[in-house]
N, C-alpha and C. Protein backbone atom coordinates (compact mmCIF):
# COMPACT_ATOMS: atom_id res chain seq x y z
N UNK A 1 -26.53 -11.18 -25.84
CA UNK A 1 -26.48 -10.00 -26.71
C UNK A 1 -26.35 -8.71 -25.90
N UNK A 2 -26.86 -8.66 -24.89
CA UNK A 2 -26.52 -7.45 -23.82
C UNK A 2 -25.53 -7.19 -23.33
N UNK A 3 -24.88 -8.37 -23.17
CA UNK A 3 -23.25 -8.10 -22.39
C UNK A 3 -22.88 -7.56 -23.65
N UNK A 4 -23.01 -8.18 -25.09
CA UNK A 4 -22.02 -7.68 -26.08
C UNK A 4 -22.30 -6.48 -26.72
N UNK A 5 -23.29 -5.90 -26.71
CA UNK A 5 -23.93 -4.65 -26.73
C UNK A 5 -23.32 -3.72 -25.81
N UNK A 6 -23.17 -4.30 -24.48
CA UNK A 6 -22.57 -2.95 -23.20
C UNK A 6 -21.14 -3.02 -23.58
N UNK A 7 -20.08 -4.06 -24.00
CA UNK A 7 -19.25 -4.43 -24.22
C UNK A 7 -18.89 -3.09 -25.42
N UNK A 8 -19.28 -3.22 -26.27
CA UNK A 8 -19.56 -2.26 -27.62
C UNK A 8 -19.31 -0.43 -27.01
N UNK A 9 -19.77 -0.28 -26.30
CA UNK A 9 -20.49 1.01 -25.45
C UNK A 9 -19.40 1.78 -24.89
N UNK A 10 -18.53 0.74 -24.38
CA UNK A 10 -17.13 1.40 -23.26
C UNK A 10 -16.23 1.64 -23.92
N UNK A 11 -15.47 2.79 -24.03
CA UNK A 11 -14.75 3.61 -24.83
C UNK A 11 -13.29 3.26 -24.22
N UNK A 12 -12.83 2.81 -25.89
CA UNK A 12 -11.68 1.88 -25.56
C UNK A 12 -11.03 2.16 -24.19
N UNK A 13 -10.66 3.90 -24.01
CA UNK A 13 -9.45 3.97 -23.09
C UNK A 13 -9.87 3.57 -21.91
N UNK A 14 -11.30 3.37 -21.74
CA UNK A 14 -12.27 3.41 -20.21
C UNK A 14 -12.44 1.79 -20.05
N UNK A 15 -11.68 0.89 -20.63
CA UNK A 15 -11.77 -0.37 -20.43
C UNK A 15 -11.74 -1.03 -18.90
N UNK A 16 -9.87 -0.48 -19.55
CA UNK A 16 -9.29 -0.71 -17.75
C UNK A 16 -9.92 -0.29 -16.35
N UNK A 17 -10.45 1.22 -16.47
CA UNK A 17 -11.43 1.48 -15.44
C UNK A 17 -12.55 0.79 -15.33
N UNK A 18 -13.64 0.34 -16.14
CA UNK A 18 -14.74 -0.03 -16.24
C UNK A 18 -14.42 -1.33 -15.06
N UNK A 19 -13.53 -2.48 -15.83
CA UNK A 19 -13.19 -3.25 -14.94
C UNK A 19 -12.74 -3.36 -13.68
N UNK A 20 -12.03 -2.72 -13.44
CA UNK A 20 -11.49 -2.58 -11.73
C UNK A 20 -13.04 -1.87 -11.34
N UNK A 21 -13.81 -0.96 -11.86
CA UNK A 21 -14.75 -0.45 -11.20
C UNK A 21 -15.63 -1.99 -10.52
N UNK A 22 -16.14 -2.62 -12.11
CA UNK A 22 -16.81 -3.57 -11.62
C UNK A 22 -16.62 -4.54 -10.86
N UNK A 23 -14.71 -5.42 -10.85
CA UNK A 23 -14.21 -5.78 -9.95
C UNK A 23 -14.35 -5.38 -8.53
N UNK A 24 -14.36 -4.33 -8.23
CA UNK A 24 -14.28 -3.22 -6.81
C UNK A 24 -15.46 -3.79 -6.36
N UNK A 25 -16.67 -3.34 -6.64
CA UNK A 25 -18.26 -3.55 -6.61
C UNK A 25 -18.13 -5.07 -6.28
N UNK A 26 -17.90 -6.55 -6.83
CA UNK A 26 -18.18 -7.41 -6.49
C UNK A 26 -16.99 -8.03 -5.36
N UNK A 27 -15.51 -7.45 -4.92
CA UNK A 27 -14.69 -7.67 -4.50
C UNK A 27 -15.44 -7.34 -3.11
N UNK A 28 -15.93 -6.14 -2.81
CA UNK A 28 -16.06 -5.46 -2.00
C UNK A 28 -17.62 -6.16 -0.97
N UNK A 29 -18.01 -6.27 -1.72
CA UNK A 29 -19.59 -7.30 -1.72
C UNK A 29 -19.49 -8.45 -1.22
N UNK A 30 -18.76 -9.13 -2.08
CA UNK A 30 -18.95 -10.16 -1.82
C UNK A 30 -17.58 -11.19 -1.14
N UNK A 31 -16.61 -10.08 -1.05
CA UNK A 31 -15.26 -10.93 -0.54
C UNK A 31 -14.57 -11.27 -2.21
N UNK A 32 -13.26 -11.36 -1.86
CA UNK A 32 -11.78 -10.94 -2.83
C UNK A 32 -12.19 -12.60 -3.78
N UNK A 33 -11.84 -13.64 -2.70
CA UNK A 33 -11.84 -14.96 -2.62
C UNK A 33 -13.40 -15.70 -3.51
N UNK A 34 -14.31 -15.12 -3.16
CA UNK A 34 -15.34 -15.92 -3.79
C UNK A 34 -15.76 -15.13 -4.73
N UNK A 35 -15.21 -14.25 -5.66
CA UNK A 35 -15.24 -13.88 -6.70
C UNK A 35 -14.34 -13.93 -7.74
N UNK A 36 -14.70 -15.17 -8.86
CA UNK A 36 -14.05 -15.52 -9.71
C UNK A 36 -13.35 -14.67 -11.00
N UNK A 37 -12.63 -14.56 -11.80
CA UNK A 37 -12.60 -14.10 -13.14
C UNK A 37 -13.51 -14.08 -13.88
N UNK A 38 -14.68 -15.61 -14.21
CA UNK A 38 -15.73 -15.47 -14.87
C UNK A 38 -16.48 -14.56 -14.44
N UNK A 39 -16.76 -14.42 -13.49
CA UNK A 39 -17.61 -13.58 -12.65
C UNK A 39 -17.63 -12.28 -13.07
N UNK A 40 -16.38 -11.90 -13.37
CA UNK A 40 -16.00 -10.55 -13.19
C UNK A 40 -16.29 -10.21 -14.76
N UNK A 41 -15.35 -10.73 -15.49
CA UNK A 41 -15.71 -10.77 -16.91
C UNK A 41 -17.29 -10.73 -17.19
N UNK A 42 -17.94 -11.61 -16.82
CA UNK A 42 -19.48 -11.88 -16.75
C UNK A 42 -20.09 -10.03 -16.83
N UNK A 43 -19.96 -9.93 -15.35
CA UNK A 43 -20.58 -8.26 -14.97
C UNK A 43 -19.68 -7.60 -15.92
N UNK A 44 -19.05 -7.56 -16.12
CA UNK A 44 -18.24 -6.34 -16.90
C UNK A 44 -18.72 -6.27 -18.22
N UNK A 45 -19.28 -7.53 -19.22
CA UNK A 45 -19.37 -7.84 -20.56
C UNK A 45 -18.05 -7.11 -21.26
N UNK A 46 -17.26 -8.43 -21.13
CA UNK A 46 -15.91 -7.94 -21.82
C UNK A 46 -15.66 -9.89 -21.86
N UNK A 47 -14.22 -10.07 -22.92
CA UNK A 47 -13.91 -10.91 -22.80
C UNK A 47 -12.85 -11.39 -21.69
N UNK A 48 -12.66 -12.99 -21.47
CA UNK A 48 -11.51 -13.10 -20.33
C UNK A 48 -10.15 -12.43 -21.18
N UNK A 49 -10.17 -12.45 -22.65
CA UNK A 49 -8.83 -12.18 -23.02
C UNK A 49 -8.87 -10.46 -22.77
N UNK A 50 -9.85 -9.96 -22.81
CA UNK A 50 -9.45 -8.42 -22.69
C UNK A 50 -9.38 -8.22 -21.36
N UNK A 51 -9.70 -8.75 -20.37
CA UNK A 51 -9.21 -8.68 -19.17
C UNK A 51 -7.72 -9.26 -18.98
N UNK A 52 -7.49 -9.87 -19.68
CA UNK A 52 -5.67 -10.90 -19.10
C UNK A 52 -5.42 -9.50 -20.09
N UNK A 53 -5.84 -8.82 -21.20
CA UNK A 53 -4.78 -7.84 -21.95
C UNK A 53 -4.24 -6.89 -20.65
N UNK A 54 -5.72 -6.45 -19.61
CA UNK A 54 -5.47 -5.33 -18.95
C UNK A 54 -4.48 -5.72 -17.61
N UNK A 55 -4.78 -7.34 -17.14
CA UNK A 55 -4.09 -7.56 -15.98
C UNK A 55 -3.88 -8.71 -16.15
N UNK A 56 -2.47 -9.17 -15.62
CA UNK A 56 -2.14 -10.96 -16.02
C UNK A 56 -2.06 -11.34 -15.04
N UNK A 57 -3.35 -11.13 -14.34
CA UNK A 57 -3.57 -12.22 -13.06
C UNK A 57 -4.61 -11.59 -12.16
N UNK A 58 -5.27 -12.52 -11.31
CA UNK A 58 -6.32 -11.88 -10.45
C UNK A 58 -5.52 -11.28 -9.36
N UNK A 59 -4.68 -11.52 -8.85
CA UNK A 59 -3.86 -11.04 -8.24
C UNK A 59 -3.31 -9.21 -8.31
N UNK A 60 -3.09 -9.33 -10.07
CA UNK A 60 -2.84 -7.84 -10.52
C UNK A 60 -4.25 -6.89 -10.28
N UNK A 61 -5.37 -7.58 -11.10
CA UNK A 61 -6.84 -7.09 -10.53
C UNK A 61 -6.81 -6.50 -8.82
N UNK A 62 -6.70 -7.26 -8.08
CA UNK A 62 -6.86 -7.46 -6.70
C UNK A 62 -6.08 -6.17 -5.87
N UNK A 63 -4.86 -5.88 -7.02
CA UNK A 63 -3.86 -4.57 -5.91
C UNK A 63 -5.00 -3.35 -6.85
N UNK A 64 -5.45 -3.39 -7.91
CA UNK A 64 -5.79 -2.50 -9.03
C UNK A 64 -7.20 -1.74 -7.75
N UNK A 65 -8.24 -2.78 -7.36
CA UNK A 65 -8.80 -2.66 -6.20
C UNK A 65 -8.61 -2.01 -5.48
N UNK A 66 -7.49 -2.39 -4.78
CA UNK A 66 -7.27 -1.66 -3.22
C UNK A 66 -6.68 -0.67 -3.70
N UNK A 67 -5.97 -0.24 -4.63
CA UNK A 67 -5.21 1.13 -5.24
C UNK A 67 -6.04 2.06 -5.16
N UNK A 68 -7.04 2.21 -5.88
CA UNK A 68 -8.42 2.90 -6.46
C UNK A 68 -8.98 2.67 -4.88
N UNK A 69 -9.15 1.84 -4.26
CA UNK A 69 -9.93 2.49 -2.40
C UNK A 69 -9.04 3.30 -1.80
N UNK A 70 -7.58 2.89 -1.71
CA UNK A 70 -6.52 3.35 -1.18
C UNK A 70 -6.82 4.92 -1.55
N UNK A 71 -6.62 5.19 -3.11
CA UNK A 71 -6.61 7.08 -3.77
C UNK A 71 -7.93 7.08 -3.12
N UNK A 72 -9.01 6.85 -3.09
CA UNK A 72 -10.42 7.64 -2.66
C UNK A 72 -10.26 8.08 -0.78
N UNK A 73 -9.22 7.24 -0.43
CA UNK A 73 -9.91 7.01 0.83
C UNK A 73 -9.03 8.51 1.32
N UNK A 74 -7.59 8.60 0.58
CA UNK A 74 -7.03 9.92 0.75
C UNK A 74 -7.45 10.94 0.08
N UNK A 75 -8.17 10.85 -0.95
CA UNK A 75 -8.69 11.87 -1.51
C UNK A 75 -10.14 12.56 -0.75
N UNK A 76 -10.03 11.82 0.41
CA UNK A 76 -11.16 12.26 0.93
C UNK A 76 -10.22 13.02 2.69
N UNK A 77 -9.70 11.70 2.91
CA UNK A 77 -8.76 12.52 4.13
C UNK A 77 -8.35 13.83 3.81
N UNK A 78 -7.97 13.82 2.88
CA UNK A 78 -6.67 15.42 2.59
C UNK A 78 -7.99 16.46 2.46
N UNK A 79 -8.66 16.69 1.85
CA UNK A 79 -10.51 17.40 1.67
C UNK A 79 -10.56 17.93 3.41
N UNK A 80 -10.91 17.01 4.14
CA UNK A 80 -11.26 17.35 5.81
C UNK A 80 -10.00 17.99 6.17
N UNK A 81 -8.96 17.19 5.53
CA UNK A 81 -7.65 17.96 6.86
C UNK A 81 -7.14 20.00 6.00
N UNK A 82 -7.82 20.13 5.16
CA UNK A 82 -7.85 21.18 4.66
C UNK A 82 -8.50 21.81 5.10
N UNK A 83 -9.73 21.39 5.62
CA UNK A 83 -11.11 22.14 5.44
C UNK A 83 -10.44 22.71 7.05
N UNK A 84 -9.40 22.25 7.61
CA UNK A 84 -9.12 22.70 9.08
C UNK A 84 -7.47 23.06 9.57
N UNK A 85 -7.01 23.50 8.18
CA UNK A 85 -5.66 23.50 8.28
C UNK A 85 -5.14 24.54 9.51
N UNK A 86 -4.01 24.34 9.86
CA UNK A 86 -3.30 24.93 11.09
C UNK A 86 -4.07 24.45 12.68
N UNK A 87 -5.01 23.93 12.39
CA UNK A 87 -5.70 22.97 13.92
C UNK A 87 -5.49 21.96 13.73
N UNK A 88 -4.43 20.97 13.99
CA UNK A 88 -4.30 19.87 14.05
C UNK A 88 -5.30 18.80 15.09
N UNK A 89 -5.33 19.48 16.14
CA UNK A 89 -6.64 18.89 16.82
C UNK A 89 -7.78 18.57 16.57
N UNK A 90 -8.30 19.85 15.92
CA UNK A 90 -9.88 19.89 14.81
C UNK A 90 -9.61 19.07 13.77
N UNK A 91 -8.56 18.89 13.33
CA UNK A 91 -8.11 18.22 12.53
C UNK A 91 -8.68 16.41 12.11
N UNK A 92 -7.90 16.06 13.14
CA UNK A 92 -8.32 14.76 14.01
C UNK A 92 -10.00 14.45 14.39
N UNK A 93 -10.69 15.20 14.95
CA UNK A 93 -11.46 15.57 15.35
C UNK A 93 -12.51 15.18 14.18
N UNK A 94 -12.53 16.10 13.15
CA UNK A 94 -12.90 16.33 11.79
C UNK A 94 -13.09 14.79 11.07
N UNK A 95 -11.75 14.60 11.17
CA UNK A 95 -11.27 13.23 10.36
C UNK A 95 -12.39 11.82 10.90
N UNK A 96 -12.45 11.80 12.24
CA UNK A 96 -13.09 11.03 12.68
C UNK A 96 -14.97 10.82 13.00
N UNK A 97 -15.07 12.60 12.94
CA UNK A 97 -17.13 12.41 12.20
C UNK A 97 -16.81 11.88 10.95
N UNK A 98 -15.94 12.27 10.04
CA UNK A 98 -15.84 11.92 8.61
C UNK A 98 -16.06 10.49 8.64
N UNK A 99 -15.52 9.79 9.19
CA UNK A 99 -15.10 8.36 9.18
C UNK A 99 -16.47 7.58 9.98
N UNK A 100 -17.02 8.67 10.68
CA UNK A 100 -18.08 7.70 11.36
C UNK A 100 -19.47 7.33 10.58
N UNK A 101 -19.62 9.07 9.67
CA UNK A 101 -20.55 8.93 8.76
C UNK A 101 -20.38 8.34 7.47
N UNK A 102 -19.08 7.83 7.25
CA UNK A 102 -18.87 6.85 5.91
C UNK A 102 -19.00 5.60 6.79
N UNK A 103 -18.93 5.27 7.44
CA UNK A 103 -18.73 3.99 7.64
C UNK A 103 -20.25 3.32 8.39
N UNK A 104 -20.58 4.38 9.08
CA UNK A 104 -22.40 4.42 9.37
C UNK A 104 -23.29 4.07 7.96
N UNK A 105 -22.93 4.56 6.81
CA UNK A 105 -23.76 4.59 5.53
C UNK A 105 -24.39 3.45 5.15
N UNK A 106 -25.47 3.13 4.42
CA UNK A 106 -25.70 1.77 4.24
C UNK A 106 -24.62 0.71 3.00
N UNK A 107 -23.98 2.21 2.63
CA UNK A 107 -23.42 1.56 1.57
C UNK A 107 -22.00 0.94 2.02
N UNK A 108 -21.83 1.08 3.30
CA UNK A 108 -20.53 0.25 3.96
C UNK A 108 -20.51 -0.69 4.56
N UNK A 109 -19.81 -1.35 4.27
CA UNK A 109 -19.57 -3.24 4.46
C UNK A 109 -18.39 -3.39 5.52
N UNK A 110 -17.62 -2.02 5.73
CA UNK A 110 -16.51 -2.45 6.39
C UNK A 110 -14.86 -2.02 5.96
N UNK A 111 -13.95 -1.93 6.11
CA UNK A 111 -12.80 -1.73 5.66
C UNK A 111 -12.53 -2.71 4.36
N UNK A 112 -12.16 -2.45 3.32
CA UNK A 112 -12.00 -3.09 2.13
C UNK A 112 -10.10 -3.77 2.85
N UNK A 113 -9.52 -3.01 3.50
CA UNK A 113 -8.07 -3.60 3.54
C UNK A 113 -7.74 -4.21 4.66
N UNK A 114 -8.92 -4.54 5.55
CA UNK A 114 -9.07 -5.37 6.91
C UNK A 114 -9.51 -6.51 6.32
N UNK A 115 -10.21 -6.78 5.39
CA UNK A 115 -10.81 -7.31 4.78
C UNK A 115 -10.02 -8.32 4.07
N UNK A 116 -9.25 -7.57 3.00
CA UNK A 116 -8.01 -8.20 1.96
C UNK A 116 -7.17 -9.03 3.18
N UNK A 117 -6.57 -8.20 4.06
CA UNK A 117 -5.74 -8.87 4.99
C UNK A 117 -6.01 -10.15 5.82
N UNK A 118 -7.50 -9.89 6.07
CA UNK A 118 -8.27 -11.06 6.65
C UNK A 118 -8.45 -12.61 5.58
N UNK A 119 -8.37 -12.14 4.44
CA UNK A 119 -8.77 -13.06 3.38
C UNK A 119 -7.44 -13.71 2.87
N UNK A 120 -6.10 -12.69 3.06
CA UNK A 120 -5.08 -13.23 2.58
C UNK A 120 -3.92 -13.12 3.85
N UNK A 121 -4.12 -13.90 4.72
CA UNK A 121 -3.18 -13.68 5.92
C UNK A 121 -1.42 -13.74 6.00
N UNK A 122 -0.91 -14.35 4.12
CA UNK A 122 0.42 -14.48 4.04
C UNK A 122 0.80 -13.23 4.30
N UNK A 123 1.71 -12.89 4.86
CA UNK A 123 2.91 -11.29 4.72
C UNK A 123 3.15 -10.54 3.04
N UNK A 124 3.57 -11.72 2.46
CA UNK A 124 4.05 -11.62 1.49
C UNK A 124 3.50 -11.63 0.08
N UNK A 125 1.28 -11.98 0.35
CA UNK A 125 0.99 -11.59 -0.47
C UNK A 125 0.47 -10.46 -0.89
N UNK A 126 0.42 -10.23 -2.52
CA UNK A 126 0.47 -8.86 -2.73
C UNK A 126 -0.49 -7.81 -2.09
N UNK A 127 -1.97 -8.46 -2.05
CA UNK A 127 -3.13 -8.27 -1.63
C UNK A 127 -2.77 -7.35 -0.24
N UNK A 128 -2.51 -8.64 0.49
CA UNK A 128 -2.16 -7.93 1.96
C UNK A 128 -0.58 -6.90 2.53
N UNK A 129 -0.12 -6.91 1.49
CA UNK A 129 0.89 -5.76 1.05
C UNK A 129 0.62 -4.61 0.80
N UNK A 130 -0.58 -4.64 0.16
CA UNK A 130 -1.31 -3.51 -0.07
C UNK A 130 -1.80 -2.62 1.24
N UNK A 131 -2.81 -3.54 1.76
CA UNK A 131 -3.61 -3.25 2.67
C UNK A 131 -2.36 -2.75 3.97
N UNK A 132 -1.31 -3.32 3.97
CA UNK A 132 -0.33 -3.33 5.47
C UNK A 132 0.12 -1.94 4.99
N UNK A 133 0.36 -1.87 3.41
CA UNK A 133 1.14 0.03 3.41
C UNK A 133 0.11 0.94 3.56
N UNK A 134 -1.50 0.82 3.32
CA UNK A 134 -2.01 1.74 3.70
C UNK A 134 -2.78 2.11 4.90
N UNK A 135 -2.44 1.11 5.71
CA UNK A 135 -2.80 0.92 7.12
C UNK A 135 -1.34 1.72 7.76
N UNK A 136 -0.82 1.24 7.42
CA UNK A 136 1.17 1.82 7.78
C UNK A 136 0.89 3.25 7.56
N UNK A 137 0.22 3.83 6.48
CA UNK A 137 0.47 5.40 5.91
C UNK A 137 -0.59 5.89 6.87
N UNK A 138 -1.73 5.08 7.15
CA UNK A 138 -2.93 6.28 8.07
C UNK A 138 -1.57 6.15 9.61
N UNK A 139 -1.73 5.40 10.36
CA UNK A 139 -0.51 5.10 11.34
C UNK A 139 0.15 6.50 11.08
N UNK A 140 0.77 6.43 10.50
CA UNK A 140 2.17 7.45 10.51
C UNK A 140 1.58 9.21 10.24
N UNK A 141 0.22 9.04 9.36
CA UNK A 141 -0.30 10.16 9.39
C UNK A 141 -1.02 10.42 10.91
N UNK A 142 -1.80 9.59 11.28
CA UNK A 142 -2.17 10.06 13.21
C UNK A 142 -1.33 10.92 13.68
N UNK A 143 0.09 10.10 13.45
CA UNK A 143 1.36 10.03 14.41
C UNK A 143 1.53 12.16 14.00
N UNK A 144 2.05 11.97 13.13
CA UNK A 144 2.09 13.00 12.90
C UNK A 144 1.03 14.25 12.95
N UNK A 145 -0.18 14.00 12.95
CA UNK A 145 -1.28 15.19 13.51
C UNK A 145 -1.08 14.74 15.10
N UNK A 146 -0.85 14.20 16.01
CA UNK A 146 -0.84 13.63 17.53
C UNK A 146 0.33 14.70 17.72
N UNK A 147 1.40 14.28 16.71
CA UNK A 147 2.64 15.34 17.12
C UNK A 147 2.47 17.10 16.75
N UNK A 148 1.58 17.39 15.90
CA UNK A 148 1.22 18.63 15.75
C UNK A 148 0.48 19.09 16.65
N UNK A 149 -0.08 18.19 17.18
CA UNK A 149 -1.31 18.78 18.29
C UNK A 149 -0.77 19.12 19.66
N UNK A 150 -0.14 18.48 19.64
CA UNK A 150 1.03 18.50 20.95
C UNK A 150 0.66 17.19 22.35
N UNK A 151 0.43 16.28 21.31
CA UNK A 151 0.28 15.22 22.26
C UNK A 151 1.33 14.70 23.47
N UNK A 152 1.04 14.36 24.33
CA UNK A 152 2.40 13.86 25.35
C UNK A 152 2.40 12.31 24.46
N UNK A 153 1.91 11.47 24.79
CA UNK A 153 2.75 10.23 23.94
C UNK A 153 2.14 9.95 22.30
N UNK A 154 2.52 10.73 21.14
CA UNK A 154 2.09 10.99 19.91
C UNK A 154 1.94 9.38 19.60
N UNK A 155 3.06 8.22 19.30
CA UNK A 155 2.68 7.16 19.11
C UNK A 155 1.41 6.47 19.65
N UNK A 156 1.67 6.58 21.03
CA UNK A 156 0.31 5.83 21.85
C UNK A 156 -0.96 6.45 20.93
N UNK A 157 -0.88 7.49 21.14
CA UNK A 157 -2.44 8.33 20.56
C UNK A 157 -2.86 7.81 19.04
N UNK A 158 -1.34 7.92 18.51
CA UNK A 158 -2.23 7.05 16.97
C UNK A 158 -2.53 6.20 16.70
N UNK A 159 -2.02 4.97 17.56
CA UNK A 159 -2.24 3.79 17.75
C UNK A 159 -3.53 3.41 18.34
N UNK A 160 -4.07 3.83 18.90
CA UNK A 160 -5.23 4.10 20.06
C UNK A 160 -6.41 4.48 18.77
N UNK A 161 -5.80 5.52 18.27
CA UNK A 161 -6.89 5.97 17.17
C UNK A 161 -7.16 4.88 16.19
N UNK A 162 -5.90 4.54 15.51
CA UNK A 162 -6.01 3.43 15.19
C UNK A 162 -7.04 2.14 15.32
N UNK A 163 -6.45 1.88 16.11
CA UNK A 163 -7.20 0.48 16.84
C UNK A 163 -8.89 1.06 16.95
N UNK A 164 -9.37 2.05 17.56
CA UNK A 164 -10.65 2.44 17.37
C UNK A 164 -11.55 2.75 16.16
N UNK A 165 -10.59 3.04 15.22
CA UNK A 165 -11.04 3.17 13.85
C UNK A 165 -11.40 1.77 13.54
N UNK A 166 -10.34 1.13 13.49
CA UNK A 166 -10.63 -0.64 12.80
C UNK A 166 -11.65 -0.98 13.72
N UNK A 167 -11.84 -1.03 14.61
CA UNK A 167 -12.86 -1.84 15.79
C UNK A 167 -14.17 -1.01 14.99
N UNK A 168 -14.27 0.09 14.68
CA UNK A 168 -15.60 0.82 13.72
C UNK A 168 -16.04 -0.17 12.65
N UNK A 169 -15.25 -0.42 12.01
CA UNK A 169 -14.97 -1.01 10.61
C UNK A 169 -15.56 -2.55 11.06
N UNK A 170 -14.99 -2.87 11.83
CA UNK A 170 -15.38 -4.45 12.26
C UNK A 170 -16.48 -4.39 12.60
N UNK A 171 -17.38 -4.00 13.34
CA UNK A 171 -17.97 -3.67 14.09
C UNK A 171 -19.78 -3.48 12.95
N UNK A 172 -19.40 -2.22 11.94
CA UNK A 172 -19.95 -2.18 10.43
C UNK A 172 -20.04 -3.52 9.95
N UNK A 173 -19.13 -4.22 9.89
CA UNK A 173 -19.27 -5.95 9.03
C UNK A 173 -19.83 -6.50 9.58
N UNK A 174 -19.62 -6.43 11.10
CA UNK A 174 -20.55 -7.51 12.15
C UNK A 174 -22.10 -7.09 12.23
N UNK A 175 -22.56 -6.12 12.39
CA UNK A 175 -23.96 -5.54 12.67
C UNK A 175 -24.83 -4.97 11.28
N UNK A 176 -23.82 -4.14 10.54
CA UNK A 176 -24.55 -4.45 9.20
C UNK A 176 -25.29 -3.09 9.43
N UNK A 177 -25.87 -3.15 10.41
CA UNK A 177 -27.19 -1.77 11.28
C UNK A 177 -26.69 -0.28 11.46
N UNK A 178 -27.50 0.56 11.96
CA UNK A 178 -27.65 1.33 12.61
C UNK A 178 -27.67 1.62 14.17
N UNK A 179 -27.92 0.30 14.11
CA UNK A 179 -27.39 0.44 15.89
C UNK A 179 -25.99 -0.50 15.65
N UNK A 180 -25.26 -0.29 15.11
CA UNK A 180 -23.58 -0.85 14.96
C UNK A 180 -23.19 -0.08 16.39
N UNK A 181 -22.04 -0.08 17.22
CA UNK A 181 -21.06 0.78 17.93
C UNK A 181 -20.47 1.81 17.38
N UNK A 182 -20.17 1.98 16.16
CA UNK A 182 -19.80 2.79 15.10
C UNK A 182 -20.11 4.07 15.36
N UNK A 183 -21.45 4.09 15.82
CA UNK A 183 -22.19 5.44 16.08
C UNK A 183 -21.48 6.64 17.33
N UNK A 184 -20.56 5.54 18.22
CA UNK A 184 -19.90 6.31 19.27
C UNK A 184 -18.42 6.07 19.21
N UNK A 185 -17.88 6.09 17.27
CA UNK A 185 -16.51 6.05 17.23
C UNK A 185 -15.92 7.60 17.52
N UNK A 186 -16.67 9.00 17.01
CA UNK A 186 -16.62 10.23 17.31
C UNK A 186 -16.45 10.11 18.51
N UNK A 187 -17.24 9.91 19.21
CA UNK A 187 -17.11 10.10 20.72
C UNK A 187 -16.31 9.77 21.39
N UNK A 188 -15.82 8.88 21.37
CA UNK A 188 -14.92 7.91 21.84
C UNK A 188 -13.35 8.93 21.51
N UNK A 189 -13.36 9.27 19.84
CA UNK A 189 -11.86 9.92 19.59
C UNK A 189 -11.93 11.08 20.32
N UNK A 190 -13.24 11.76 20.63
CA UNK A 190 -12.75 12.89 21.34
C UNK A 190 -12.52 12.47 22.47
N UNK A 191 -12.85 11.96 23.68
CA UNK A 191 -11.96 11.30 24.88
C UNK A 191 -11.02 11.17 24.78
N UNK A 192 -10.42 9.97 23.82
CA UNK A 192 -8.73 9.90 23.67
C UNK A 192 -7.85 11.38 23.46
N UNK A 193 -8.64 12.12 22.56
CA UNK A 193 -7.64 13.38 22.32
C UNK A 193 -7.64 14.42 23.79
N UNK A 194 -8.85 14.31 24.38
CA UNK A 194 -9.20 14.80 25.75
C UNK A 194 -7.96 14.59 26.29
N UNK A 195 -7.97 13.18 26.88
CA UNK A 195 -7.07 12.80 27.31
C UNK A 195 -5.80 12.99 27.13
N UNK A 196 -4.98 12.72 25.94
CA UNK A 196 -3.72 12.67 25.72
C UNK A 196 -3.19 14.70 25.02
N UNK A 197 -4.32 15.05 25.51
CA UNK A 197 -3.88 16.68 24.90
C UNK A 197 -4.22 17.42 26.00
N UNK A 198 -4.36 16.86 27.09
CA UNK A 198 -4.75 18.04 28.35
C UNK A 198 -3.63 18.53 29.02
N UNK A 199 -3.61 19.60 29.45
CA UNK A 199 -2.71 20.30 30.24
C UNK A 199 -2.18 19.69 31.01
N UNK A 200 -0.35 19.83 30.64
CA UNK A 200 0.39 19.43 31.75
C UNK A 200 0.33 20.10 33.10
């Protein structure tokens, strides 16, 4: 009677959200793979048919996920790279306390699209399609603050950043803690930018 009671509660147009919300929450928790449809339906108190109305397949659920992390995760980048516009250096800089104290939080488990990719290793599935374009879009955004900053090798540097970001993220899944490595991902980006931005 409670599920069908909360069921009652959610305002038609807020269906679709409600679900991907609650999807997100147990996707994210508990891994893509060991969270069923019942499951999801279950937490949500909705039926399986009003879920197949909103998505015809777990699969469709699954990009709906990473979409909604994907918008937050830029809606939070673009916020910092404002808060420092015309310093592309501070920029960078900025971006990466940002990233150390989200990912330090207790409420982080880790990269949601290291994650998808890890769980779905085909190329070609959608899941990890997802995760490869928005891994592709931070990439190309580095690239481009590396080249504003006036980096000597702009690729190397975002790549570098790159790779140190994910090693954060991994790192969060593996330790779980406060004493993670995570704690000296800041540190670490300012060296690299040290490095690759010092006077010729």
């Amino acid at each position: 009677m409670a599920k069908a009671t909360e069921k009652n509660r959610i305002p038609r147009g807020a269906v679709r959200h409600h679900i991907v919300d609650v999807a997100s929450g147990l996707f994210y928790t508990n891994g893509i793979r060991a969270v069923g449809v019942d499951t999801i339906v279950a937490e949500a108190g909705v039926a399986k048919t009003t879920l197949y109305d909103h998505f015809a397949s777990k699969d469709d659920l699954i990009i709906a996920y990473l979409e909604k992390g994907d918008q937050m995760f830029w809606r939070d980048v673009e916020a910092t790279l404002q808060q420092h516009a015309g310093d592309p250096r501070r920029q960078i800089a900025a971006l990466f306390e940002s990233f150390e104290t989200m990912i330090a939080s207790p409420q982080s488990l880790g990269c949601p699209f290291l994650s998808a990719a890890s769980e779905f290793p085909e190329l070609n599935q959608p899941g990890h399609a997802v995760a490869l374009a928005h891994k592709q879009k931070l990439r190309d955004r580095l690239r481009d603050l590396a080249v504003s900053a006036g980096a000597h090798a702009p690729d190397q540097l975002a790549d570098q950043l790159l790779l140190l970001l994910d090693g954060a993220f991994a790192s969060k899944r593996v330790f779980r803690t406060d004493q993670s490595p995570v704690r000296m991902l800041h540190t670490t980006a300012q060296l690299l930018l040290d490095f690759h931005l010092a006077e010729s």
